[in-house]
PDB file of N, CA and C in Angstrom:
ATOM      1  N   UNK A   1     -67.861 -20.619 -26.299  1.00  0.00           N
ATOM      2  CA  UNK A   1     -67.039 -21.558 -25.576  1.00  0.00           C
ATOM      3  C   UNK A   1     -67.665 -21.835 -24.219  1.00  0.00           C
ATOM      4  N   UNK A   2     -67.306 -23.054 -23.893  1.00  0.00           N
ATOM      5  CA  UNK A   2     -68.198 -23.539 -22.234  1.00  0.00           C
ATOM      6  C   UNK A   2     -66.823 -23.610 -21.738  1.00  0.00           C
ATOM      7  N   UNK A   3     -66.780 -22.516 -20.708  1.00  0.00           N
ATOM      8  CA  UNK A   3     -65.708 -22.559 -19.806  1.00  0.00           C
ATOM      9  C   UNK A   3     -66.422 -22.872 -18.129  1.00  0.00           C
ATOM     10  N   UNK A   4     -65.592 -23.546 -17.559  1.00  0.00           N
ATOM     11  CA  UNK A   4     -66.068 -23.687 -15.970  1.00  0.00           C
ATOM     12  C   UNK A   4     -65.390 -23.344 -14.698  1.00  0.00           C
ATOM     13  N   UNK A   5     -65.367 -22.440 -14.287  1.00  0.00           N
ATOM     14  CA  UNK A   5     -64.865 -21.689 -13.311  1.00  0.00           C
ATOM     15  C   UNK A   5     -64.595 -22.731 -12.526  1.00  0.00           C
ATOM     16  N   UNK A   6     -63.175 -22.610 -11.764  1.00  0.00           N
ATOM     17  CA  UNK A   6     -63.026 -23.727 -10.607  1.00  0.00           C
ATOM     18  C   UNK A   6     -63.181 -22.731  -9.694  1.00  0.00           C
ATOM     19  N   UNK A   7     -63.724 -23.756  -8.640  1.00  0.00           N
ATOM     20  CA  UNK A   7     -64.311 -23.358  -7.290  1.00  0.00           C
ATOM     21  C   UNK A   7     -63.757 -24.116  -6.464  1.00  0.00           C
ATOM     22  N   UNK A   8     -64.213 -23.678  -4.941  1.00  0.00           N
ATOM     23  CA  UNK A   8     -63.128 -24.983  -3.772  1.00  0.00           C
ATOM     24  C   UNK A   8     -64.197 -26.032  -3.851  1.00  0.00           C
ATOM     25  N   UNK A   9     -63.226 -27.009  -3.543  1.00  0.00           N
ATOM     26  CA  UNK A   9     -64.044 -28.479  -4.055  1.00  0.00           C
ATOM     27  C   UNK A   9     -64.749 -28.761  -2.239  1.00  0.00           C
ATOM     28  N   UNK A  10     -65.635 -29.122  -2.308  1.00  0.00           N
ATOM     29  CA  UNK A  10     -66.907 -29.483  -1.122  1.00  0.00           C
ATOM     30  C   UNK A  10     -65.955 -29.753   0.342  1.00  0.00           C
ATOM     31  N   UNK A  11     -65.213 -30.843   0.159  1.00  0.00           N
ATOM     32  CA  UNK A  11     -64.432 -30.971   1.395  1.00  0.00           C
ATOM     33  C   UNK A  11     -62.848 -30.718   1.449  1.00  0.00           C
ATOM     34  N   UNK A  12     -62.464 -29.426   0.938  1.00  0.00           N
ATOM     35  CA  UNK A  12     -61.737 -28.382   0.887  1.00  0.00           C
ATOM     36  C   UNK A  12     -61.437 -28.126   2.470  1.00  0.00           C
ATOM     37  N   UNK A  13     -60.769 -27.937   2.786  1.00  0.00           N
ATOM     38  CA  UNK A  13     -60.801 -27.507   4.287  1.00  0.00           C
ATOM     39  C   UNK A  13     -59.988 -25.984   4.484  1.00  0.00           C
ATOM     40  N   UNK A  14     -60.085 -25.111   4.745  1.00  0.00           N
ATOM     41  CA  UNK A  14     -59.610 -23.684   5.022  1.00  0.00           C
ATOM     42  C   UNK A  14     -58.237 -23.604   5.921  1.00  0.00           C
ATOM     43  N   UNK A  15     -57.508 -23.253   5.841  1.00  0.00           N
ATOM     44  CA  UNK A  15     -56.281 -23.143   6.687  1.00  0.00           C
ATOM     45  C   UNK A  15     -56.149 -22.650   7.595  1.00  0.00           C
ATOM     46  N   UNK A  16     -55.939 -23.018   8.591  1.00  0.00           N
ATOM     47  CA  UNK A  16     -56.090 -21.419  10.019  1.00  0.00           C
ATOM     48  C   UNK A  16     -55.246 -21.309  10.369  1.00  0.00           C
ATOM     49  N   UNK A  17     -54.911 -20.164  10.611  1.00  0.00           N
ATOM     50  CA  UNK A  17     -53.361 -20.176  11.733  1.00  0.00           C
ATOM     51  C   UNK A  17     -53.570 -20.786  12.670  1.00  0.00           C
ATOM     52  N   UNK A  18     -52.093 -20.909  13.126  1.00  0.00           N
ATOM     53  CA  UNK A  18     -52.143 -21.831  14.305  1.00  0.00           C
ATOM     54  C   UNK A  18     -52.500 -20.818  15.482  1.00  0.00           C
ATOM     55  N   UNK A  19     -53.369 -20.841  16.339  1.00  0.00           N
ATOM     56  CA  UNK A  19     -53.719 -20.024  17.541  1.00  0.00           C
ATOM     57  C   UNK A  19     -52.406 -19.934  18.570  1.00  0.00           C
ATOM     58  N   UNK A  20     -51.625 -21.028  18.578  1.00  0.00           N
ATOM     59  CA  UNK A  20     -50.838 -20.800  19.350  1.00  0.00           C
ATOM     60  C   UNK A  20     -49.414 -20.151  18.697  1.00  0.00           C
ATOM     61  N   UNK A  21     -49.453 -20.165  17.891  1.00  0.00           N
ATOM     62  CA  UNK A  21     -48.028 -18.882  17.271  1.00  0.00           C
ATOM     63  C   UNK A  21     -47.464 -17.381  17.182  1.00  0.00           C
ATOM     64  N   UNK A  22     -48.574 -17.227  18.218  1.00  0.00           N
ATOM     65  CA  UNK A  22     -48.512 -15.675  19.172  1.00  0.00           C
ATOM     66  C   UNK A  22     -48.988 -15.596  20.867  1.00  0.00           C
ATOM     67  N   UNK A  23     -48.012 -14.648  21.264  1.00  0.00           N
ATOM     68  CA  UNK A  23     -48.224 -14.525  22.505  1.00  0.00           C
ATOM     69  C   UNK A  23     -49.923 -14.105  22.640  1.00  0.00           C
ATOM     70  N   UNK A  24     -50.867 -13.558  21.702  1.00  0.00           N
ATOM     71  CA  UNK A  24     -51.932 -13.304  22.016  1.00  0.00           C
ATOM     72  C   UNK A  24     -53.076 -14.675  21.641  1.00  0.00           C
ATOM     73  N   UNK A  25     -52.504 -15.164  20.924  1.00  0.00           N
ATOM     74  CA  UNK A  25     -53.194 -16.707  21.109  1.00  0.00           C
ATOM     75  C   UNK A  25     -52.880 -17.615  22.232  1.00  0.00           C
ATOM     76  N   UNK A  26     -51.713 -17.413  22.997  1.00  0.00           N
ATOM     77  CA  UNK A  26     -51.807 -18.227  23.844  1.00  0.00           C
ATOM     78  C   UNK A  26     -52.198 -17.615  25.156  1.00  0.00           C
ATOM     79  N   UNK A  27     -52.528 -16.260  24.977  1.00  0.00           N
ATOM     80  CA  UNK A  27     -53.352 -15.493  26.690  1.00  0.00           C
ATOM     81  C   UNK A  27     -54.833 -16.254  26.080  1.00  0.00           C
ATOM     82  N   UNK A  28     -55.279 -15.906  24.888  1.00  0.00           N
ATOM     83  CA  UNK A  28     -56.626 -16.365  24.542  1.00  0.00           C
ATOM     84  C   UNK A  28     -56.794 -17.494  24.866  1.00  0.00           C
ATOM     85  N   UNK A  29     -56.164 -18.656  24.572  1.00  0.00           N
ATOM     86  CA  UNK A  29     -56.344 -20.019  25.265  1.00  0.00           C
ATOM     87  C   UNK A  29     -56.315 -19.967  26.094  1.00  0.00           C
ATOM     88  N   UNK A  30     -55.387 -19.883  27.404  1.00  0.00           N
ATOM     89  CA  UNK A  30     -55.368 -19.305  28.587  1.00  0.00           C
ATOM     90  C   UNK A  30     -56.649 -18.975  29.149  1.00  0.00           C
ATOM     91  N   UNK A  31     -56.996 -17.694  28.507  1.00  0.00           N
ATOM     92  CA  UNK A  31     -58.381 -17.579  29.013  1.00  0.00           C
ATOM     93  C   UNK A  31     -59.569 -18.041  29.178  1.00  0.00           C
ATOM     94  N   UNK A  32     -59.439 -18.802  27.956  1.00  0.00           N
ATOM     95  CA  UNK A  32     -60.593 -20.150  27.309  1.00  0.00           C
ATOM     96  C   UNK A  32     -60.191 -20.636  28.875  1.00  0.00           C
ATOM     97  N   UNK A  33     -59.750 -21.992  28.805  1.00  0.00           N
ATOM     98  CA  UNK A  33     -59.207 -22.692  29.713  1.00  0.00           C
ATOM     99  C   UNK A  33     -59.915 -21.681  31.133  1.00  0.00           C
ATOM    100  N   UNK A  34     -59.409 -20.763  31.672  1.00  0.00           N
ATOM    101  CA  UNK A  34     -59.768 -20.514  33.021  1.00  0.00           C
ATOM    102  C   UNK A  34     -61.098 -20.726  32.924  1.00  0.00           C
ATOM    103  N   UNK A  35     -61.912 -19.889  31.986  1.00  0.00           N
ATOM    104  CA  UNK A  35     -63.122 -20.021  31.976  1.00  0.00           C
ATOM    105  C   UNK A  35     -64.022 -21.310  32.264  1.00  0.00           C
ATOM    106  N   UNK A  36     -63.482 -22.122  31.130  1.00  0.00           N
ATOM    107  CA  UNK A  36     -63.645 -23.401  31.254  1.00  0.00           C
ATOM    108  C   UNK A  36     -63.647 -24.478  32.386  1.00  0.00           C
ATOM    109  N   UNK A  37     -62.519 -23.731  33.417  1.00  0.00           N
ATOM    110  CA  UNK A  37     -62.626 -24.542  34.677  1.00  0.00           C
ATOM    111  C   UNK A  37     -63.404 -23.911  35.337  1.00  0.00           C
ATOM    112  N   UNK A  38     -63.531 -22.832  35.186  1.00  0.00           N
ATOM    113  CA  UNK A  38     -64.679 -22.075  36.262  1.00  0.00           C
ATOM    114  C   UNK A  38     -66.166 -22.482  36.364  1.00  0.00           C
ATOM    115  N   UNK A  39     -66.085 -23.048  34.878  1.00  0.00           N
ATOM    116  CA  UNK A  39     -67.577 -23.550  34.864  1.00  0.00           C
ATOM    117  C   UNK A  39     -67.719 -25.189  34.999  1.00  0.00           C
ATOM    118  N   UNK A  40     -66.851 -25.414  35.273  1.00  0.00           N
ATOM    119  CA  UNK A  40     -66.635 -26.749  35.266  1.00  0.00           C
ATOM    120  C   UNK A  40     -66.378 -27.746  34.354  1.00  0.00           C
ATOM    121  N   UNK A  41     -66.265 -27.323  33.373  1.00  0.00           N
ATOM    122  CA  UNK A  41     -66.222 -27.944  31.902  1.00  0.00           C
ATOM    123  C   UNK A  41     -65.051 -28.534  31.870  1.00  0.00           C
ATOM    124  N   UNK A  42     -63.962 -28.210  32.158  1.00  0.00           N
ATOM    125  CA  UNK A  42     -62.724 -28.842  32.516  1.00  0.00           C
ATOM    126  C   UNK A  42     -62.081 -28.944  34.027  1.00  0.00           C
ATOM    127  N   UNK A  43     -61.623 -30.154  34.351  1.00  0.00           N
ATOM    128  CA  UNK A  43     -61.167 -30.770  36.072  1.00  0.00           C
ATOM    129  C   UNK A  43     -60.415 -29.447  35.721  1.00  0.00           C
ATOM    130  N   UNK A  44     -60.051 -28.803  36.880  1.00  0.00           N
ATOM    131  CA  UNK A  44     -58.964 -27.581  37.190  1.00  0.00           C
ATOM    132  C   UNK A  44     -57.490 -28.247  37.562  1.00  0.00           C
ATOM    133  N   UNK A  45     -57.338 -29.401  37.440  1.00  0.00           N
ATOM    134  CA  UNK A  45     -56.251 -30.264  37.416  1.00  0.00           C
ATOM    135  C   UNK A  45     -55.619 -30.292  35.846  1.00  0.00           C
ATOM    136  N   UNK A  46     -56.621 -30.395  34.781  1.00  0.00           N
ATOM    137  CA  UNK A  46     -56.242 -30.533  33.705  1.00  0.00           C
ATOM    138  C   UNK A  46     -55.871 -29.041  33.379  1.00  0.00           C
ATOM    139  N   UNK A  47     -57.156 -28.264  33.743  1.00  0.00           N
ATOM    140  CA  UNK A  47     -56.807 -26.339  33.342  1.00  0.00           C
ATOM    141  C   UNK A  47     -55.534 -26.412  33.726  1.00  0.00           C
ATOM    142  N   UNK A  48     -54.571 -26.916  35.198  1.00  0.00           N
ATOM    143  CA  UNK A  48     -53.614 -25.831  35.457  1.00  0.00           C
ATOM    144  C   UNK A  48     -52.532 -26.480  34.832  1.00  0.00           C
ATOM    145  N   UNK A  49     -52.630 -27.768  34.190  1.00  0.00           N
ATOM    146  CA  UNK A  49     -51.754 -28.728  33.289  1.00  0.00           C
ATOM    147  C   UNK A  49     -51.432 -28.001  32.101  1.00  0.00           C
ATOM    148  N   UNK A  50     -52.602 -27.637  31.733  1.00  0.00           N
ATOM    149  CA  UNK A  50     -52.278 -27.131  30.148  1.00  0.00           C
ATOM    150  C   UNK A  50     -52.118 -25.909  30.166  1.00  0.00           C
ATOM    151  N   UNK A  51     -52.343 -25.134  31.198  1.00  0.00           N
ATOM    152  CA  UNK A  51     -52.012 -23.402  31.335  1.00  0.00           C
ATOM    153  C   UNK A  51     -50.161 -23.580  31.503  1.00  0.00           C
ATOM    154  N   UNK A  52     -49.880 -24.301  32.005  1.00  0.00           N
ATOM    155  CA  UNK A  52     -48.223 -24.645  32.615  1.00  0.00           C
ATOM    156  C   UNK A  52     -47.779 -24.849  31.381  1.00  0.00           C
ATOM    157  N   UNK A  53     -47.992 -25.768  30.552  1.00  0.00           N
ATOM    158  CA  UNK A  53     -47.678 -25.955  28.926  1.00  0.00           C
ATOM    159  C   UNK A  53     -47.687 -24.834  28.090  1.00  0.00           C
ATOM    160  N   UNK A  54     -48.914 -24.272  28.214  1.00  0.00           N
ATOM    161  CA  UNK A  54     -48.888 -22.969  27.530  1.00  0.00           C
ATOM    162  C   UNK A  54     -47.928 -21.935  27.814  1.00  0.00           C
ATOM    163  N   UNK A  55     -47.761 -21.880  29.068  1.00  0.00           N
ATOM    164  CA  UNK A  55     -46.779 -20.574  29.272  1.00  0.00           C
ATOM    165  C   UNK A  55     -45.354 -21.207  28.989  1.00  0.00           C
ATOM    166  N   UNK A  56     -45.298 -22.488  29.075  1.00  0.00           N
ATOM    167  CA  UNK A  56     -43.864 -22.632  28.939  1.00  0.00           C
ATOM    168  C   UNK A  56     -43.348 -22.573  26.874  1.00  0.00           C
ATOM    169  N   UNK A  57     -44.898 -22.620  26.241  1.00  0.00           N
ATOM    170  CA  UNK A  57     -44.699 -22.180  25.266  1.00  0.00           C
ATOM    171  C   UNK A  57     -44.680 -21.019  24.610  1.00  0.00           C
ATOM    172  N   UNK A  58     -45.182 -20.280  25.604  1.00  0.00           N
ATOM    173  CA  UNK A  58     -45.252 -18.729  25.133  1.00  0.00           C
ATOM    174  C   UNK A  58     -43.697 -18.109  26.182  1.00  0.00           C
ATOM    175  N   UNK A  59     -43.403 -18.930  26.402  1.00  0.00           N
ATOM    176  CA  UNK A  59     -41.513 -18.215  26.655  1.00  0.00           C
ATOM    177  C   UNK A  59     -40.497 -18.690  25.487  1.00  0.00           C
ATOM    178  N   UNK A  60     -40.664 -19.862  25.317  1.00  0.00           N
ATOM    179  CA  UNK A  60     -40.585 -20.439  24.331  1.00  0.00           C
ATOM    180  C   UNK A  60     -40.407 -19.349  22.444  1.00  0.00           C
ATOM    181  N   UNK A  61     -41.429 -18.920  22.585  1.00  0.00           N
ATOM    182  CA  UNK A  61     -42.172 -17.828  21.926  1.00  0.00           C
ATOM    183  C   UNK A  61     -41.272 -16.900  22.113  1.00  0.00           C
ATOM    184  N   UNK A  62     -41.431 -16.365  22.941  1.00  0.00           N
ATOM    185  CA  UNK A  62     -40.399 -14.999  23.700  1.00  0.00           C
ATOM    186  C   UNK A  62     -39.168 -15.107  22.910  1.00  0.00           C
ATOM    187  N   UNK A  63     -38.377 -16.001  23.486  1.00  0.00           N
ATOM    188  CA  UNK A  63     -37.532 -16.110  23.764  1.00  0.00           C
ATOM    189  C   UNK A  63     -36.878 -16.343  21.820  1.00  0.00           C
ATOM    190  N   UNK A  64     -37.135 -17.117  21.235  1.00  0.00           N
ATOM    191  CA  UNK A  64     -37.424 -16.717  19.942  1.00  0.00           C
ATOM    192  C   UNK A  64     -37.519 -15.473  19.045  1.00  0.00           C
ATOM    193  N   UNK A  65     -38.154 -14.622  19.283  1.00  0.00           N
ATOM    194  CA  UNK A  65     -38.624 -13.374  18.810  1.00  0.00           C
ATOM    195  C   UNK A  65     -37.430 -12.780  19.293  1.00  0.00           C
ATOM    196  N   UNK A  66     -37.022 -12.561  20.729  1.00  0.00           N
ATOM    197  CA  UNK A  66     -35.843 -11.642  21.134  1.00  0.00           C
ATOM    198  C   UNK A  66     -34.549 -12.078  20.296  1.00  0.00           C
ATOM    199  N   UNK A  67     -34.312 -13.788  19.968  1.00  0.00           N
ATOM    200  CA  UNK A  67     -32.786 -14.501  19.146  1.00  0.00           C
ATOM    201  C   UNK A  67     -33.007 -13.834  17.669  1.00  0.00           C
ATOM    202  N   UNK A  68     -33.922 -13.811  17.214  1.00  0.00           N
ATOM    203  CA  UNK A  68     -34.483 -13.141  15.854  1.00  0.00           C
ATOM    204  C   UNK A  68     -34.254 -11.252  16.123  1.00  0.00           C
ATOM    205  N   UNK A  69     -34.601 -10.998  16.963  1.00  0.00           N
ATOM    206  CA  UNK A  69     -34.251  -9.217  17.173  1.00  0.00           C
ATOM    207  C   UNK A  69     -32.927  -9.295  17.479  1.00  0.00           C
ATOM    208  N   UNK A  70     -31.819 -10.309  18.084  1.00  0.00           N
ATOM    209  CA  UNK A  70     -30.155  -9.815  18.348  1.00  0.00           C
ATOM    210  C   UNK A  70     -30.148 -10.193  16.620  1.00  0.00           C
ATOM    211  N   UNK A  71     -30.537 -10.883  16.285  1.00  0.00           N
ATOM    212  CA  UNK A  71     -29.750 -11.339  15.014  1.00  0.00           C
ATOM    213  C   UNK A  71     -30.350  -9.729  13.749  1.00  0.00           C
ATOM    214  N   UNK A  72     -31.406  -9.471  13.833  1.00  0.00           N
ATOM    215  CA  UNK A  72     -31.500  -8.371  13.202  1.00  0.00           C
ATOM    216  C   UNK A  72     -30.233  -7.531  13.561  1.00  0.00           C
ATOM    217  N   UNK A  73     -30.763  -7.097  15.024  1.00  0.00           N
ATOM    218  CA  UNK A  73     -29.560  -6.059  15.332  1.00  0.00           C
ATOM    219  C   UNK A  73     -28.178  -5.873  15.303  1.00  0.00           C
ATOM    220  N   UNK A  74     -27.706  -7.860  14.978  1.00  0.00           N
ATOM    221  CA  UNK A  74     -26.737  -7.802  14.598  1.00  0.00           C
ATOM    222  C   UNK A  74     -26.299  -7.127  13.231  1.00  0.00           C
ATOM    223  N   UNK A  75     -27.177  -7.144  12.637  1.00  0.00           N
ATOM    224  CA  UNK A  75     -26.894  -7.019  10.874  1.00  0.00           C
ATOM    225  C   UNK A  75     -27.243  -5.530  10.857  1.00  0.00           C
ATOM    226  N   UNK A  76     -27.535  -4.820  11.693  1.00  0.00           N
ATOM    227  CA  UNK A  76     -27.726  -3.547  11.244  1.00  0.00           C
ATOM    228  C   UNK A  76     -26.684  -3.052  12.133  1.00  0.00           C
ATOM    229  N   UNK A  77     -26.167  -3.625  12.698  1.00  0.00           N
ATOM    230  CA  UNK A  77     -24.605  -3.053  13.778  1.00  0.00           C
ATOM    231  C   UNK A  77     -23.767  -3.007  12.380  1.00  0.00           C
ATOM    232  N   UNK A  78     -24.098  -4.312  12.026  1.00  0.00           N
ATOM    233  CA  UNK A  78     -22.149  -4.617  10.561  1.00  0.00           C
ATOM    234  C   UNK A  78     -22.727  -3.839   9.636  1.00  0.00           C
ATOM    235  N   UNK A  79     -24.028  -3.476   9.270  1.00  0.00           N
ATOM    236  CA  UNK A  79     -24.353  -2.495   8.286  1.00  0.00           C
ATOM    237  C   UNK A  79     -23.764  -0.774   8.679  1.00  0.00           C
ATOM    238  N   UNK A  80     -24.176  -0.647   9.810  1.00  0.00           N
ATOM    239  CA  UNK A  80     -23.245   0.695  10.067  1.00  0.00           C
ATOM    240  C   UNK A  80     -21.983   1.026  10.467  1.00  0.00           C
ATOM    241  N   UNK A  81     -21.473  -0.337  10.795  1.00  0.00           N
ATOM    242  CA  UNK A  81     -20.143  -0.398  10.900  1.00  0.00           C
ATOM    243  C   UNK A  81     -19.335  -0.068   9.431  1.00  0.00           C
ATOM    244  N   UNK A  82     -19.767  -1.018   8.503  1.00  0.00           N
ATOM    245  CA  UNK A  82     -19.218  -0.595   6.973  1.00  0.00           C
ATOM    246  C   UNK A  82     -19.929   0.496   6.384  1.00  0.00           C
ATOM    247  N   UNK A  83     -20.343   1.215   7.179  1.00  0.00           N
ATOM    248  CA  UNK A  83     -20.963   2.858   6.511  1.00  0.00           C
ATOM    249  C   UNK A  83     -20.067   3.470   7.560  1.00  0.00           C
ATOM    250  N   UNK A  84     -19.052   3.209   8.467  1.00  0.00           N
ATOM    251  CA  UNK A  84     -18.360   4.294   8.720  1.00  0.00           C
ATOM    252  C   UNK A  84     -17.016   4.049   8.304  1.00  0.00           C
ATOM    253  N   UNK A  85     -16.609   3.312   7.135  1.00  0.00           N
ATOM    254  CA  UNK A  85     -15.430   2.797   6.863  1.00  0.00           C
ATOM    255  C   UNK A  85     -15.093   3.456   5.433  1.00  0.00           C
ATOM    256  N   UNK A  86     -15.477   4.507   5.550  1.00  0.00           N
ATOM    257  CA  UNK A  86     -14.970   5.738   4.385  1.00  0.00           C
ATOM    258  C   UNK A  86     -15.765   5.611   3.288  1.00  0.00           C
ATOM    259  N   UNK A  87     -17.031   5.230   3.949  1.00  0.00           N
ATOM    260  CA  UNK A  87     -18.446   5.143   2.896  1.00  0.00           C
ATOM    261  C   UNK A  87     -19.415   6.565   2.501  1.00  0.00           C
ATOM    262  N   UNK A  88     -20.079   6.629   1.708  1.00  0.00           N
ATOM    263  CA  UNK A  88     -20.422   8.088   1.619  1.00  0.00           C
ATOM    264  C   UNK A  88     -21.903   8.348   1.367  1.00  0.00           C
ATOM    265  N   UNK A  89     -22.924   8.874   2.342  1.00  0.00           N
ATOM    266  CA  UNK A  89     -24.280   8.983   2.403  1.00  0.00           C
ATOM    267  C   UNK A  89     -24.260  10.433   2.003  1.00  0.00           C
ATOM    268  N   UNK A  90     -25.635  10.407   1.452  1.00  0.00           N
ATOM    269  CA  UNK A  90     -26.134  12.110   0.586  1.00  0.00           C
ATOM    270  C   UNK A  90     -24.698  12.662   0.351  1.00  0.00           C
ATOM    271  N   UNK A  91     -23.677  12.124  -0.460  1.00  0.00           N
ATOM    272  CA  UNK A  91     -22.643  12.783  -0.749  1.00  0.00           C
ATOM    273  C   UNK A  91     -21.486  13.435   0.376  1.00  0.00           C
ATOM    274  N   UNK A  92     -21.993  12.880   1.733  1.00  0.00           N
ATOM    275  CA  UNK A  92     -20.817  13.563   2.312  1.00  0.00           C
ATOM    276  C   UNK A  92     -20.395  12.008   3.062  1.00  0.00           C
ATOM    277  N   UNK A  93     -19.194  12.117   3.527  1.00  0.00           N
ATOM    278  CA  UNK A  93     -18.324  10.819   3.901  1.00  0.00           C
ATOM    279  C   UNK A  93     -19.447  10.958   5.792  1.00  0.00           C
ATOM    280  N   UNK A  94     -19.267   9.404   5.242  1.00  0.00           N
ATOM    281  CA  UNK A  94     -20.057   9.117   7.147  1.00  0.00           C
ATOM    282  C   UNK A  94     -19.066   9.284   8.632  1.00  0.00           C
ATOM    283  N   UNK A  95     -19.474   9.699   9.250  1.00  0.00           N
ATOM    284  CA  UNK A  95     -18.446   9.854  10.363  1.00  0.00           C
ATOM    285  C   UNK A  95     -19.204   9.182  11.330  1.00  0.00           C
ATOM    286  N   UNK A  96     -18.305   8.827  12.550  1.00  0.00           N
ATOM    287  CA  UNK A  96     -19.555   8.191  13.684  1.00  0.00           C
ATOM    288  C   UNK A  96     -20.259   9.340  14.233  1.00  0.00           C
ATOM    289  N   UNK A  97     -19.838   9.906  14.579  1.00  0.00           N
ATOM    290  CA  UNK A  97     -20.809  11.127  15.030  1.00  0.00           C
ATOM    291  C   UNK A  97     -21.879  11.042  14.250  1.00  0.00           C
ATOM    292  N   UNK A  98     -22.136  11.349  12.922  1.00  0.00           N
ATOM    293  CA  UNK A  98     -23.079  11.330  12.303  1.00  0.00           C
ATOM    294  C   UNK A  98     -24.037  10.338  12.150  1.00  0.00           C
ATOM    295  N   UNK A  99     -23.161   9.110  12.522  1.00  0.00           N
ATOM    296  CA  UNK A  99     -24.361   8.006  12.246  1.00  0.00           C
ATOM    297  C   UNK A  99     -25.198   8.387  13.390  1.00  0.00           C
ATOM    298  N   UNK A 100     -24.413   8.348  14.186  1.00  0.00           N
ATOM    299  CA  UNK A 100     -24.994   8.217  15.886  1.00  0.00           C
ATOM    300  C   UNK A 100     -25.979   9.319  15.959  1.00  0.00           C
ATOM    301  N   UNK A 101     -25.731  10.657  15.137  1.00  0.00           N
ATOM    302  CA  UNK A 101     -26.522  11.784  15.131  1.00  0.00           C
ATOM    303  C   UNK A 101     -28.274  11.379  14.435  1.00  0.00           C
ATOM    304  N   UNK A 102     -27.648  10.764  13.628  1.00  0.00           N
ATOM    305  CA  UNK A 102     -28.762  10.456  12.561  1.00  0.00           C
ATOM    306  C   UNK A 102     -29.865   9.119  13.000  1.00  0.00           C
ATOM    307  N   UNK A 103     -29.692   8.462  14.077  1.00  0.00           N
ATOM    308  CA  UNK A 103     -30.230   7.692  14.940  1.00  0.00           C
ATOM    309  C   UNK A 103     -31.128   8.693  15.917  1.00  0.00           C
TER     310      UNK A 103
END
């Protein structure tokens, strides 16, 4: 049988993350950028334009990640809340003490 392996086709293009979807991609740009004005490669008018953008996206960022950690923490509050409502771990009934112990 003539079988033919598929392969990526010539102008395939690779996916990258986006550099800016972490606080460590956007110090790295950041840094690009200073550099960049230092050497002159970019007016330092434009560097401190797009450094201002950047940080207001990396709070942005922040600020995100922390609404995503209350909302975890919400769900693991109502998760131990209904484990102290006469629920029963390794066979013995949960008490708050115990949760709190077991933290």
């Amino acid at each position: 049988m003539n079988e033919e392996v598929a392969g990526p086709t010539p102008n395939a293009k690779k996916r990258r993350k986006n550099p800016l979807a972490s606080q460590k991609g956007i110090i790295a740009e950041m840094t690009r950028l200073y550099r960049a004005a230092s050497r002159g490669k970019v007016p330092a008018e434009e560097a401190r334009s797009r450094v201002w953008m950047l940080d207001r996206i990396g709070l942005r960022l922040e600020a995100l990640a922390l609404e995503e950690s209350h909302v975890k923490l919400g769900e693991l509050a109502a998760t131990a809340a209904g484990m102290t409502n006469g629920q029963v771990a390794y066979g013995q009934p949960i008490t708050d003490r115990r949760l709190i112990a077991a933290h």
